[in-house]
Protein backbone atom coordinates (compact mmCIF):
# COMPACT_ATOMS: atom_id res chain seq x y z
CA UNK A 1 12.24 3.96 32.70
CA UNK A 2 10.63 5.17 29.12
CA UNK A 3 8.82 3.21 27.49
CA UNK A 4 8.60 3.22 23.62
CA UNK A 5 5.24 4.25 22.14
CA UNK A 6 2.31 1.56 21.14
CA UNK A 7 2.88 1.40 17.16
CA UNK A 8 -0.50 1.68 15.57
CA UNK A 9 0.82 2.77 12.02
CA UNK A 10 0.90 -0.20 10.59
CA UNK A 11 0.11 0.67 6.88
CA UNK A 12 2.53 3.27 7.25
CA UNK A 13 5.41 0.17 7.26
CA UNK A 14 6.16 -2.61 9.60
CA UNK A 15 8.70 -3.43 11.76
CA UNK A 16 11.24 -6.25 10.05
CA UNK A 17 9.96 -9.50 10.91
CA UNK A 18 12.99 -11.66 12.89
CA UNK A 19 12.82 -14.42 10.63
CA UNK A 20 13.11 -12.14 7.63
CA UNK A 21 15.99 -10.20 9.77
CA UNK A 22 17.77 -13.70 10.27
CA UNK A 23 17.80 -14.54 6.64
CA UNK A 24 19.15 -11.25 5.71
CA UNK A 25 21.83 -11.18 7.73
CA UNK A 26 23.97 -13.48 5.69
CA UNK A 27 23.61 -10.87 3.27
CA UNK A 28 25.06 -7.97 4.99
CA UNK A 29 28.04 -9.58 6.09
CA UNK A 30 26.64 -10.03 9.75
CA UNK A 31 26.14 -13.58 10.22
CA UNK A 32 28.74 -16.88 8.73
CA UNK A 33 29.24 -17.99 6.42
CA UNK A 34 28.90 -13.94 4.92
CA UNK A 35 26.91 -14.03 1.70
CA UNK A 36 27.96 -11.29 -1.19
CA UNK A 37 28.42 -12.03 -4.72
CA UNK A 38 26.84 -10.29 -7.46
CA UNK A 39 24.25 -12.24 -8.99
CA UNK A 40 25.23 -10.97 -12.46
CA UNK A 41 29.03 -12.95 -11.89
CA UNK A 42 29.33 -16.30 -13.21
CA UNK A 43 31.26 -17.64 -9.92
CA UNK A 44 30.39 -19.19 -7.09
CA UNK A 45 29.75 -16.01 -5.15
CA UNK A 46 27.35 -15.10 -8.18
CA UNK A 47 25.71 -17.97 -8.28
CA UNK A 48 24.71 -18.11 -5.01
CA UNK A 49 23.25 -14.71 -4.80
CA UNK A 50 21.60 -15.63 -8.12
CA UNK A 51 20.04 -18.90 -6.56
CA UNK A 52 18.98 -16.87 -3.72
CA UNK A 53 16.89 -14.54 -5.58
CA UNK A 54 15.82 -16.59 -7.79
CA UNK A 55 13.98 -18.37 -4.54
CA UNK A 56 12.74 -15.32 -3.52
CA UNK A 57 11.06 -14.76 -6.63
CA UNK A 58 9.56 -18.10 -6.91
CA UNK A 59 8.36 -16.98 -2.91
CA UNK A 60 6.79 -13.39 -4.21
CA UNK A 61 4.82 -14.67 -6.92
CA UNK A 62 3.89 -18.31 -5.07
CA UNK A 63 2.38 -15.11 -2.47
CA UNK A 64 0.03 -13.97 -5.31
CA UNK A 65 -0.78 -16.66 -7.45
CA UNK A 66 1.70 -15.63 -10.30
CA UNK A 67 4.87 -17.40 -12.62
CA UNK A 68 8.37 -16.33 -11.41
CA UNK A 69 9.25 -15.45 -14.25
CA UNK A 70 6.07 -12.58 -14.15
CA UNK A 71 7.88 -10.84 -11.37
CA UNK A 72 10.47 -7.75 -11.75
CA UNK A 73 11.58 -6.64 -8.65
CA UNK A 74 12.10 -2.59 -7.79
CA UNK A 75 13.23 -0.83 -5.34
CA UNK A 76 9.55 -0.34 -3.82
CA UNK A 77 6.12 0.26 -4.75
CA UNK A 78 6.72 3.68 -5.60
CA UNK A 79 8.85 2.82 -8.24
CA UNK A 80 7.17 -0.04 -9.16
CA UNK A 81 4.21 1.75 -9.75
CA UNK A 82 6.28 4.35 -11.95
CA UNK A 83 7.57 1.67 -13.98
CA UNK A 84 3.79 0.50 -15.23
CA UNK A 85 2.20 4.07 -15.94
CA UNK A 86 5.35 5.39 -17.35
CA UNK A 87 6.77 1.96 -18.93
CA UNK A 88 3.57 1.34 -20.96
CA UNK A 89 2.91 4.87 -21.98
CA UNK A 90 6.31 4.97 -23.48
CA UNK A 91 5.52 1.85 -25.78
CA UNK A 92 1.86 3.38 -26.77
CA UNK A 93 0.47 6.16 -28.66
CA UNK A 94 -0.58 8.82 -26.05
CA UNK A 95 -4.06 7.54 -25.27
CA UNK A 96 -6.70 7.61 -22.10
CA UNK A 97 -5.13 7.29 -18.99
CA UNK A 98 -7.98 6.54 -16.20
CA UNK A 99 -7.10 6.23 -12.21
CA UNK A 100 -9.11 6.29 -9.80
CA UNK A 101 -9.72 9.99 -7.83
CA UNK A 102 -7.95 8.07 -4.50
CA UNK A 103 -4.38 6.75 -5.64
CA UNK A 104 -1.53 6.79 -4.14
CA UNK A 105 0.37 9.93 -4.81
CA UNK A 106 3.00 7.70 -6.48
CA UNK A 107 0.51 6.67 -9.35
CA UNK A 108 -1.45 9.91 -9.09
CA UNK A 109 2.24 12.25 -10.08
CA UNK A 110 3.49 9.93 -12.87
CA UNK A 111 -0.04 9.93 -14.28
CA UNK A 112 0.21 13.73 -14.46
CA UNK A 113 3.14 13.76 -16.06
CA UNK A 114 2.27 11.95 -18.97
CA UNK A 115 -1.06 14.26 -19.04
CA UNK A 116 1.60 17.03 -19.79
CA UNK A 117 3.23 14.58 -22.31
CA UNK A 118 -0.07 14.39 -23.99
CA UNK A 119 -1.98 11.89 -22.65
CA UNK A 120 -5.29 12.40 -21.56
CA UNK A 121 -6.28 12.17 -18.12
CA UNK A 122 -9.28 10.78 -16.38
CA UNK A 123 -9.65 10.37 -12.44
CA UNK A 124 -12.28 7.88 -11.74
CA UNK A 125 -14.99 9.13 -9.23
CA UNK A 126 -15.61 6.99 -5.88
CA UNK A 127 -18.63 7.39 -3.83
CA UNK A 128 -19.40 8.63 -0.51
CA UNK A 129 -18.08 5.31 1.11
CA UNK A 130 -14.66 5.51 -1.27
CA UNK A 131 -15.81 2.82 -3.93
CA UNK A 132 -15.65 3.25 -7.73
CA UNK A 133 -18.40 5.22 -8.62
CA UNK A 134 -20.03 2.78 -11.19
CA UNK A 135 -21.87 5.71 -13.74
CA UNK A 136 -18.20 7.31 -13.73
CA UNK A 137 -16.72 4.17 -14.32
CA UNK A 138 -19.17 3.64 -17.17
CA UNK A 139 -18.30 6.98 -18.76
CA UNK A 140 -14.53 5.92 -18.45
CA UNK A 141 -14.98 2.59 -20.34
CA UNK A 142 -17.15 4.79 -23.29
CA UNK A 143 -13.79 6.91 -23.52
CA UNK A 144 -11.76 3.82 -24.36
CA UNK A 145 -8.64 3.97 -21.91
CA UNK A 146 -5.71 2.43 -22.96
CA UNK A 147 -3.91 2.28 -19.36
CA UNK A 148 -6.25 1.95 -16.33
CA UNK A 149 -4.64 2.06 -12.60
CA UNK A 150 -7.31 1.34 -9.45
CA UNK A 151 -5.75 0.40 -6.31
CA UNK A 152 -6.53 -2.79 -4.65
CA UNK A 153 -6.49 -1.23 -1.09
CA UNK A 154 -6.87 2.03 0.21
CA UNK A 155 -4.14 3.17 2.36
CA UNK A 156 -6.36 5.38 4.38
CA UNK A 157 -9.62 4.15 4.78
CA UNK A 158 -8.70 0.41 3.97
CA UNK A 159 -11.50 -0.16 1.29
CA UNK A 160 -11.28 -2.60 -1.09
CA UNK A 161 -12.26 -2.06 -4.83
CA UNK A 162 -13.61 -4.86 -7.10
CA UNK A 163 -10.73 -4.85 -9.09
CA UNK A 164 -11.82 -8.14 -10.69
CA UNK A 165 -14.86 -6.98 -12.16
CA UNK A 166 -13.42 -3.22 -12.90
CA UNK A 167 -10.41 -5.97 -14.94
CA UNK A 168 -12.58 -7.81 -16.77
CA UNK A 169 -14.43 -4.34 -18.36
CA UNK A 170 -11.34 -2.57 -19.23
CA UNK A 171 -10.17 -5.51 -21.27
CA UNK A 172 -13.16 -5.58 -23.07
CA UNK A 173 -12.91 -1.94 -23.58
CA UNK A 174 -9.01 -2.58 -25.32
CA UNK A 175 -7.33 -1.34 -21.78
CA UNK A 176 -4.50 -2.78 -19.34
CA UNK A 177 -5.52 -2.45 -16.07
CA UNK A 178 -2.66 -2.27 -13.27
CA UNK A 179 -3.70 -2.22 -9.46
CA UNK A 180 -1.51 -0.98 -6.62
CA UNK A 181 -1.60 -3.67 -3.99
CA UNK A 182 1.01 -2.77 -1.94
CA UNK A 183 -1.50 -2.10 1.11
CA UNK A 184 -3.41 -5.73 0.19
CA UNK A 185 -0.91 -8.55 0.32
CA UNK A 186 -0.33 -10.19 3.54
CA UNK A 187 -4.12 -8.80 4.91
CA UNK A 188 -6.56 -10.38 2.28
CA UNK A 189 -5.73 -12.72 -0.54
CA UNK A 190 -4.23 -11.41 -3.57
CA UNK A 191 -4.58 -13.64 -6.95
CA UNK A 192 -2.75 -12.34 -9.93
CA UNK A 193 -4.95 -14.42 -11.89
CA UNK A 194 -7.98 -14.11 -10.45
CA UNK A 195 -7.94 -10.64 -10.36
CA UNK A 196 -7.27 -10.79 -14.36
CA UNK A 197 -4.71 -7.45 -14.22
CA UNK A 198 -1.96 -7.05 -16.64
CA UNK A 199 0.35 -5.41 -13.75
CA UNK A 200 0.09 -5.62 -9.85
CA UNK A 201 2.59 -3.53 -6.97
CA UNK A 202 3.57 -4.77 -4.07
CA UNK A 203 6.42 -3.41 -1.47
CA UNK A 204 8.18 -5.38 1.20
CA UNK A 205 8.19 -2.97 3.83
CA UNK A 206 4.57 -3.20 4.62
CA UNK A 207 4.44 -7.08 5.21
CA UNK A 208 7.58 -7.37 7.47
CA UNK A 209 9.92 -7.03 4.78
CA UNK A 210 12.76 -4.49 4.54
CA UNK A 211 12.26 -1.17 3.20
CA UNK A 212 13.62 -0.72 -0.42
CA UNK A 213 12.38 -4.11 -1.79
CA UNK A 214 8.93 -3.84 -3.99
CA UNK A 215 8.25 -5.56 -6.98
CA UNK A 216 5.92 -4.82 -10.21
CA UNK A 217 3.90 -8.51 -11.11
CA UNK A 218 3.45 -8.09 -15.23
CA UNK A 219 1.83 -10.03 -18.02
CA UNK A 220 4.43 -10.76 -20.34
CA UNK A 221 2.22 -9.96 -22.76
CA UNK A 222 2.45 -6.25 -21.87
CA UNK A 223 5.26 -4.16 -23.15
CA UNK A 224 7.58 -2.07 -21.03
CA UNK A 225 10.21 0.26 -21.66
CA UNK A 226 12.85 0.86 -18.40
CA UNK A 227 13.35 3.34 -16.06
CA UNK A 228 16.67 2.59 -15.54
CA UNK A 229 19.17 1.19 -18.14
CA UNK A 230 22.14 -0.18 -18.21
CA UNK A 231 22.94 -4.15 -17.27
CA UNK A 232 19.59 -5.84 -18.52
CA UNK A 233 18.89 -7.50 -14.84
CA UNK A 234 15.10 -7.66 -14.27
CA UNK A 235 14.54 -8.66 -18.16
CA UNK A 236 15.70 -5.52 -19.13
CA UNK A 237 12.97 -4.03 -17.86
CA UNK A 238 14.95 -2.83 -14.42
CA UNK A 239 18.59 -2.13 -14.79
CA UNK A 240 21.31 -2.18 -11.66
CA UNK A 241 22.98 -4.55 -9.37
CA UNK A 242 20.03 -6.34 -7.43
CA UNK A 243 20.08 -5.42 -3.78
CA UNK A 244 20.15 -9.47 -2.95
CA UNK A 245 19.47 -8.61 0.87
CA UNK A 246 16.35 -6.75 0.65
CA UNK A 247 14.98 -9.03 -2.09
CA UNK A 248 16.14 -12.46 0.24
CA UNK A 249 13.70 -10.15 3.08
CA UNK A 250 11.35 -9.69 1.00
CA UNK A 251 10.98 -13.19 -0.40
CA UNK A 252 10.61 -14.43 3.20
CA UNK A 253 8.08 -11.92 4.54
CA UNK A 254 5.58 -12.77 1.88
CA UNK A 255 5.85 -16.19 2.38
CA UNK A 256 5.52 -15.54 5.94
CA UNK A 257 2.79 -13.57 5.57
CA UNK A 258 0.31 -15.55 3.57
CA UNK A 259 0.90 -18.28 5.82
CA UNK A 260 -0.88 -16.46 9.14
CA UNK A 261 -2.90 -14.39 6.45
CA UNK A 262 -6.20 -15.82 7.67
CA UNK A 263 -5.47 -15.95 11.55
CA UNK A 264 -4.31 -12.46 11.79
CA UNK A 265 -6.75 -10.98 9.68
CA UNK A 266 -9.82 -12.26 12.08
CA UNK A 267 -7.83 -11.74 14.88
CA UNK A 268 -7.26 -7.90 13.40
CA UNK A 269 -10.87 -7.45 12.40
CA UNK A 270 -12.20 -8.17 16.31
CA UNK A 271 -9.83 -4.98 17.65
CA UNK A 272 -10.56 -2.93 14.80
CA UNK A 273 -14.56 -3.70 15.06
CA UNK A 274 -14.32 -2.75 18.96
CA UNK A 275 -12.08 0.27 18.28
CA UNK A 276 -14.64 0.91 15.97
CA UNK A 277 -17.45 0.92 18.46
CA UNK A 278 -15.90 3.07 20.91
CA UNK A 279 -15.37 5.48 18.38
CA UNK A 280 -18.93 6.00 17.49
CA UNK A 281 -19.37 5.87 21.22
CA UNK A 282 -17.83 8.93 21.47
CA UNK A 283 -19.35 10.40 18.25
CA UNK A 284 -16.87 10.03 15.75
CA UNK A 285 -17.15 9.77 12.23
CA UNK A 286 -15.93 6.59 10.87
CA UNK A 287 -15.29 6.93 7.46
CA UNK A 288 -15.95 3.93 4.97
CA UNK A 289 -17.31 1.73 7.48
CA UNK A 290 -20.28 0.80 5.21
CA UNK A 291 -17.87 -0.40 2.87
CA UNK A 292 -15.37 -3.78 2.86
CA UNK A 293 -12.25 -3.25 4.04
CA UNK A 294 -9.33 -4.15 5.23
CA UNK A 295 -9.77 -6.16 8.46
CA UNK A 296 -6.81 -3.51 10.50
CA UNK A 297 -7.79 -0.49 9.16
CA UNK A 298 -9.40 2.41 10.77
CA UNK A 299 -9.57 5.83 9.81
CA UNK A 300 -12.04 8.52 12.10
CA UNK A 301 -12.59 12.18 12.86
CA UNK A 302 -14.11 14.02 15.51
CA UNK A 303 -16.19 17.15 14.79
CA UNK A 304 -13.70 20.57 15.82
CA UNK A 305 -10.96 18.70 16.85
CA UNK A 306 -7.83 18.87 14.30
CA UNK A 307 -6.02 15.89 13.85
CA UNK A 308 -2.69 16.65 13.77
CA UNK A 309 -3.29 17.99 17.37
CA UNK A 310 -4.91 14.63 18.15
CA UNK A 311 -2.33 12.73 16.32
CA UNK A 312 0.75 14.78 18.30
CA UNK A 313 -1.70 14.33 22.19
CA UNK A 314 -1.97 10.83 21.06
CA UNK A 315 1.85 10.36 20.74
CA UNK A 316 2.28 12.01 23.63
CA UNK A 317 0.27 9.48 25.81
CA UNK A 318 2.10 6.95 24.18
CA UNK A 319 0.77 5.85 21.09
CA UNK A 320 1.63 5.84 17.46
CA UNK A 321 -0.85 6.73 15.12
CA UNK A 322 -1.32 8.83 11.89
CA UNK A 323 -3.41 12.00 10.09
CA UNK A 324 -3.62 10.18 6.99
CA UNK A 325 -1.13 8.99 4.73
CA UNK A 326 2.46 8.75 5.89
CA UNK A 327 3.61 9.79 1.90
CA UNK A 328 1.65 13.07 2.27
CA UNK A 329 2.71 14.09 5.87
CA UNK A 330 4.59 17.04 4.68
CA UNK A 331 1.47 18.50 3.25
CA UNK A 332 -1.20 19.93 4.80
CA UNK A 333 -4.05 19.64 3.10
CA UNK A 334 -6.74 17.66 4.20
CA UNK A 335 -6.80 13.75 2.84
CA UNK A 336 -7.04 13.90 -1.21
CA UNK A 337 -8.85 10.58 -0.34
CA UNK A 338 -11.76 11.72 2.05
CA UNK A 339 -11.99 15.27 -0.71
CA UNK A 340 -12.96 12.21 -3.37
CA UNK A 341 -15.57 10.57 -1.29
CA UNK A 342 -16.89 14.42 -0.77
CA UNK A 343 -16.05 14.77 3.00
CA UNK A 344 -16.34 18.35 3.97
CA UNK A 345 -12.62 19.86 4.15
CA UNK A 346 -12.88 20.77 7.76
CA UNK A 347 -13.96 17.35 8.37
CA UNK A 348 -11.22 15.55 6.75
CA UNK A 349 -8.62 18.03 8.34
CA UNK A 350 -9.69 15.94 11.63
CA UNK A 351 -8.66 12.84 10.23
CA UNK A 352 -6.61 9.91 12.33
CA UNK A 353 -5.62 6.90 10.74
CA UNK A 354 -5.33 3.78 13.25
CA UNK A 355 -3.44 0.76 11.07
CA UNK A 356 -3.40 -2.27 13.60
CA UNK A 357 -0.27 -5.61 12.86
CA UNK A 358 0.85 -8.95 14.09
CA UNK A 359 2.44 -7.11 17.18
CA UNK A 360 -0.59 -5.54 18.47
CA UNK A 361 -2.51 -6.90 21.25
CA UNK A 362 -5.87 -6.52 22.39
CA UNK A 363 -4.63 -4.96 25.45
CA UNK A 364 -2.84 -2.21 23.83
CA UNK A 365 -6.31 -1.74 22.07
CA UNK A 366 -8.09 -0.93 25.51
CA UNK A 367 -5.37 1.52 26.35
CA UNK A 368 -5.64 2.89 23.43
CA UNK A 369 -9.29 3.66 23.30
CA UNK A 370 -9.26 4.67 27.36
CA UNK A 371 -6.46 7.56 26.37
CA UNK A 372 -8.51 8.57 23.14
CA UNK A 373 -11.11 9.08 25.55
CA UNK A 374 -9.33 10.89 27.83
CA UNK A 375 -7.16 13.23 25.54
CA UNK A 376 -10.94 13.98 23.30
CA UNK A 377 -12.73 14.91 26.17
CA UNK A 378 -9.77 17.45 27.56
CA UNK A 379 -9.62 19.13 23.88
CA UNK A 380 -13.22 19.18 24.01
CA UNK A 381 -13.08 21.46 27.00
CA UNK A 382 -10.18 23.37 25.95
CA UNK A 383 -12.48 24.18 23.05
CA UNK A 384 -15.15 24.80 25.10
CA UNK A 385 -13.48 27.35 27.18
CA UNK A 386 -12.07 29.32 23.95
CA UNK A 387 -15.51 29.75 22.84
């Protein structure tokens, strides 16, 4: 009998929650009574789908502390993301664009677009530990940005940025600040408010929601211009049919997920402290450790050992992890992430990203580390024996 791999790529995406699943069914014609109308038709059918996202709005931004009515859903973070950077800058004078030297490639691509549309571009240093480098930050707000984008949470290492404070200096410095926290909601609170952003991300797949469900959280106050037009859903400001399943999905999961927030984020923070200590038992390099994180988050390297090849031994064995950023897998360069926080390059190629979720037992955990053991040691003396 096989047995299907331990999944420790949790910030990669997450399997569908069954309550989310359940909900959604309706929606794709696989559970009674079958749910379909287009929310845009004034009938019956419409209206329902209508009422149903209009709930799962009202669940999204209850998640974050925000109005309904603040909330455009996208078709993920990705595009979410695109929406802010490329949105604003259409509605603006080509300014300052500042974002911070670890962003997702998804803010980091759009950002050099609009550098080649005139814009000027400004990539934020972080420290050795992956936090905003304050004297760089300081030079940034002397520039006067116009459009700011620092993530919330790192997708590799898991550190957190004070986004609060970094808010509160770009406004007085004339900016909008917009922070990706796609990899933050559902592990650590998330306040729209209290954060003080104009714009937030966030993406359903990464909280138990479905994949192709994200949303962009935005000030009124800030102007957009659409990606897509066409029907005027989304304010305007998002064109096309709504995908009424995915949003339902995503509704749910975020509901879901601030609910056992707390719980699973000590429970998480115990494994990844004790995968943690193994690690350094076997003299790894834990990156960011110094720093605060995210409490399921742990990203490593061993000295001369590569880590895809620890990454494809570890799958082998039977469990799931990742080199870095599931995004960048087809490239490989080291982690654009660990080059910021001035990690040697043939350090960071060795990097292994361990993302722990609500599935994940402490159990698994013990296997895991044993096998780490196990496969490190044997490509230590394969090494060993080539030299």
């Amino acid at each position: 009998m096989s047995f299907a791999p331990v999944y420790l790529d949790w910030n990669a995406t997450t399997p569908l929650a069954p309550e989310v699943r359940d909900a959604m069914l309706p929606w794709l014609g696989a559970a009674q009574p079958a749910r379909f109308g287009n929310a845009s038709s004034r009938h019956e059918y419409g209206r329902q789908a209508r009422a149903a996202i209009d709930e799962a709005r009202a669940r999204v931004a209850a998640a974050v502390g925000a109005h309904a009515t603040e909330v455009v859903f996208t078709s993920g973070g990705s595009e979410a993301n695109n929406l802010f950077l490329k949105g604003a800058a259409a509605c603006l004078k080509p300014g300052t664009l500042a974002i911070s030297a670890i962003e997702h490639p998804c803010v980091r691509e759009p950002a050099r677009q609009l550098r080649r549309a005139g814009w000027a571009l400004h990539e934020i240093a972080v420290d050795a530990d992956g936090r905003i480098d304050v004297a760089d930050w300081q030079r940034v707000l002397e520039a006067r940005p116009t459009l700011v984008s620092v993530m919330l949470a790192n997708n590799e290492t898991g550190v957190l940025q004070d986004v609060a404070t970094l808010a509160r200096e770009a406004r007085k410095a004339g900016a909008w600040l917009h922070t990706d926290a796609v990899q933050a909601l559902g592990k650590i609170e998330v306040d729209f408010r209290a954060l003080g952003v104009q714009a937030m991300t966030l993406s359903a797949h990464k909280l138990g929601g479905p994949l192709g469900a994200g949303a962009l959280v935005l000030d009124k106050r800030v102007e957009l211009s659409p990606l897509i037009a066409g029907g005027g859903q989304e304010r305007g400001l998002r064109s096309g049919t709504e995908n009424v399943a995915a949003i339902v999905g995503f509704g749910l999961a975020c509901q879901r997920a601030v609910a056992h927030r707390a719980a699973e984020a000590s429970r998480l923070s115990v494994m990844r402290d004790g995968i943690e200590a193994a690690l350094s038992a076997l003299g790894a390099v834990v990156f960011s450790r110094a720093a605060i994180r995210l409490p399921n988050t742990v990203f490593f390297a061993f000295d001369a050992i590569d880590g895809e090849t620890l990454v494809g031994k570890l799958d082998r064995a039977g469990f799931a992890c990742a080199s870095g950023s599931a995004c960048s897998s087809a490239q490989p360069e080291p982690s654009h992430t660990l080059l910021a926080m001035g990690v040697d390059p043939t350090v960071a190629r060795g990097a292994v990203r361990v993302s722990l979720g609500r599935d994940t037992t402490a159990e698994e955990v013990e296997r895991f580390v044993a096998t780490l053991s196990h496969v490190v040691r044997d490509l230590r003396n394969l090494a060993s024996v080539a030299l």
